[in-house]
C-alpha atoms as a PDB file:
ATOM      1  CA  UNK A   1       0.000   0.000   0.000  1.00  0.00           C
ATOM      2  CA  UNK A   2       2.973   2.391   0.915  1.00  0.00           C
ATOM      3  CA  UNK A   3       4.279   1.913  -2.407  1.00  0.00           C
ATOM      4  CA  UNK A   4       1.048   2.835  -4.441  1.00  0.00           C
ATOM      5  CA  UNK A   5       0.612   5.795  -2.334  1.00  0.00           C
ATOM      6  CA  UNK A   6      -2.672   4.604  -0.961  1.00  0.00           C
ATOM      7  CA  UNK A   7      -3.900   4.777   2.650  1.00  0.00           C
ATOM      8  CA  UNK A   8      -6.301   1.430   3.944  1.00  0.00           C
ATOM      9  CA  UNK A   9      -9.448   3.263   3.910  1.00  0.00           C
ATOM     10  CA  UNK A  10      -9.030   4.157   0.568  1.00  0.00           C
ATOM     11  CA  UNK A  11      -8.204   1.110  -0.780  1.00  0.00           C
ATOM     12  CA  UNK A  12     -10.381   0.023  -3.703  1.00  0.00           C
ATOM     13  CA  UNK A  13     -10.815  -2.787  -6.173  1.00  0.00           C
ATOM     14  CA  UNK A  14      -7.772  -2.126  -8.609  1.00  0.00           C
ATOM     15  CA  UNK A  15      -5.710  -2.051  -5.268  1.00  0.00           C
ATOM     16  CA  UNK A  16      -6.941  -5.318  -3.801  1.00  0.00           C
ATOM     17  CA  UNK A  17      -6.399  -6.861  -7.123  1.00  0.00           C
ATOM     18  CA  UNK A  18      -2.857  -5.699  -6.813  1.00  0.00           C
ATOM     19  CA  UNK A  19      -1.940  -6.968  -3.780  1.00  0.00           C
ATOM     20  CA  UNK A  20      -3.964 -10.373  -5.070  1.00  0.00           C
ATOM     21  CA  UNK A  21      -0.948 -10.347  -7.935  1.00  0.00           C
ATOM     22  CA  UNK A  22       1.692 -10.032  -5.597  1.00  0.00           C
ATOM     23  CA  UNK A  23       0.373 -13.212  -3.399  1.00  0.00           C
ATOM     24  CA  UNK A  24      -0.014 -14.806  -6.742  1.00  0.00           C
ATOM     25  CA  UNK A  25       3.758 -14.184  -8.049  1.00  0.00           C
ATOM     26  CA  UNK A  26       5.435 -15.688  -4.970  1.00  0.00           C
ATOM     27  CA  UNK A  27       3.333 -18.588  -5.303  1.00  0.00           C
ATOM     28  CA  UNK A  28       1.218 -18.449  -2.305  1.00  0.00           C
ATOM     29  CA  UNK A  29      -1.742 -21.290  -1.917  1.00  0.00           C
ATOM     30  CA  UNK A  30      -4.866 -20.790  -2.322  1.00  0.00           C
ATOM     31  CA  UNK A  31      -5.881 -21.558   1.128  1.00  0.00           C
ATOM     32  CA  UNK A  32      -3.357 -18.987   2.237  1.00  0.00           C
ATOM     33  CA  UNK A  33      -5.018 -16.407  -0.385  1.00  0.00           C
ATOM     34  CA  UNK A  34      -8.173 -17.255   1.603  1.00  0.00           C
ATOM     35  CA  UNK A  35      -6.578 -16.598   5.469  1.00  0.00           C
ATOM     36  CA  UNK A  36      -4.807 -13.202   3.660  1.00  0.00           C
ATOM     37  CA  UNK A  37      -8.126 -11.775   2.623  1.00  0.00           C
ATOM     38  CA  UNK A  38     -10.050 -12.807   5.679  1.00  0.00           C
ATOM     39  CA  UNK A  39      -7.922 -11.023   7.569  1.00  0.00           C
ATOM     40  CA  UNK A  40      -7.966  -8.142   5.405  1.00  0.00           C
ATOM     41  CA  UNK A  41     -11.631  -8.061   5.511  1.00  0.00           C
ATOM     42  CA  UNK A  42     -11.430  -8.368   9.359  1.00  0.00           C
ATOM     43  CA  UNK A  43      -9.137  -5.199   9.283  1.00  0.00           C
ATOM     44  CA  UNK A  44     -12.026  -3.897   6.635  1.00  0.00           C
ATOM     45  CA  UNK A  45     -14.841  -4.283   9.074  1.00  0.00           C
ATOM     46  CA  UNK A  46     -13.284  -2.625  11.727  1.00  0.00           C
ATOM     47  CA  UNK A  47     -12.336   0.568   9.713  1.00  0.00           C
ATOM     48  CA  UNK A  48     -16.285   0.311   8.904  1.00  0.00           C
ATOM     49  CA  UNK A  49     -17.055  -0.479  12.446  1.00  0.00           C
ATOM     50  CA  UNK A  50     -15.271   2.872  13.344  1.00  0.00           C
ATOM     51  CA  UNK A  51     -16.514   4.879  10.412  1.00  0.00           C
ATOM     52  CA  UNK A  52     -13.684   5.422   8.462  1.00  0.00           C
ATOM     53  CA  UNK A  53     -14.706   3.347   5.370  1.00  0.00           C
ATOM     54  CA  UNK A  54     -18.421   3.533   4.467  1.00  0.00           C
ATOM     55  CA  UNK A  55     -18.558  -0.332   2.916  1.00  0.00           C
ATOM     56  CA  UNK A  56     -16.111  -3.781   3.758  1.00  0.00           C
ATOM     57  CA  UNK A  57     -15.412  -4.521  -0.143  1.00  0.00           C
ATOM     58  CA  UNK A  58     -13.669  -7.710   0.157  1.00  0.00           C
ATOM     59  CA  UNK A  59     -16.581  -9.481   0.393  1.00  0.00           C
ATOM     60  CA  UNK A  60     -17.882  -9.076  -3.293  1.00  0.00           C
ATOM     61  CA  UNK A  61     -14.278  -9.088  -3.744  1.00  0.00           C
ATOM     62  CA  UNK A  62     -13.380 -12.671  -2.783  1.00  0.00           C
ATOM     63  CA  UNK A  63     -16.613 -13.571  -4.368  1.00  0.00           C
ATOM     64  CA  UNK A  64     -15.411 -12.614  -7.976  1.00  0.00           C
ATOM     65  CA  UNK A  65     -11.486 -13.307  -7.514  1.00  0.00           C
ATOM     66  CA  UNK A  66     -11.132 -15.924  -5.410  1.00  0.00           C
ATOM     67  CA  UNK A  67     -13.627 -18.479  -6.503  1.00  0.00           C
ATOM     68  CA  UNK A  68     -11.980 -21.819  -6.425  1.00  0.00           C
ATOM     69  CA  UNK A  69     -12.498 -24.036  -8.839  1.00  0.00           C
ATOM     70  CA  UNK A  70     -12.242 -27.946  -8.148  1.00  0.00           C
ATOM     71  CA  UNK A  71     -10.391 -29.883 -10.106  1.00  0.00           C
ATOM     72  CA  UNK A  72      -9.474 -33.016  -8.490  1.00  0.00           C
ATOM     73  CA  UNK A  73      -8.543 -35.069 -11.858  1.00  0.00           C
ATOM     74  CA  UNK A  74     -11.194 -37.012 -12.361  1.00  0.00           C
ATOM     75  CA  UNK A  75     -14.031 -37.467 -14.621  1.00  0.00           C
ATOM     76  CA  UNK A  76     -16.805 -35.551 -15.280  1.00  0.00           C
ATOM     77  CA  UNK A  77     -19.521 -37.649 -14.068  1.00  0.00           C
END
C-alpha cells in the first residue's frame, strides 16, 4: 500500500487486485489467499465499524477473484 501511495481506507478494487498479484507471483496457496483476505476483511470491518470506510469490499471481492475451482482429476460424471 505504501508503495502505491494509498492509505487502507481508501483502498479500492484495482488495489486489492494488486496486492492479489503479488500473493499470486510468490506462489502463495490458495488456502493462504483465503486466510490473507479474511484477515484483510477483518481489518475492513473494523475501519467500517469505526466509520472510516463507508462499505467492507472484500466481500464481493473474494466472491469474484477468489472463486476456487475444483479440479481433483477425475471425470466428469
Amino acid at each position: 500500500m505504501d508503495a502505491r501511495s494509498v492509505s487502507a481506507s481508501d483502498a479500492g478494487k484495482v488495489d486489492l487486485q494488486a496486492f492479489l498479484q503479488s500473493l499470486q507471483d510468490l506462489g502463495v496457496s490458495y488456502y493462504a489467499l483465503s486466510k490473507a483476505f479474511s484477515c484483510v476483511s477483518q481489518f475492513c470491518a473494523y475501519l467500517v465499524d469505526e466509520e472510516l470506510r463507508d462499505t467492507n469490499p472484500i466481500t464481493a471481492f473474494q466472491r469474484r477473484y477468489l472463486a476456487r475451482y475444483k479440479d481433483n482429476g477425475s471425470e466428469p460424471r
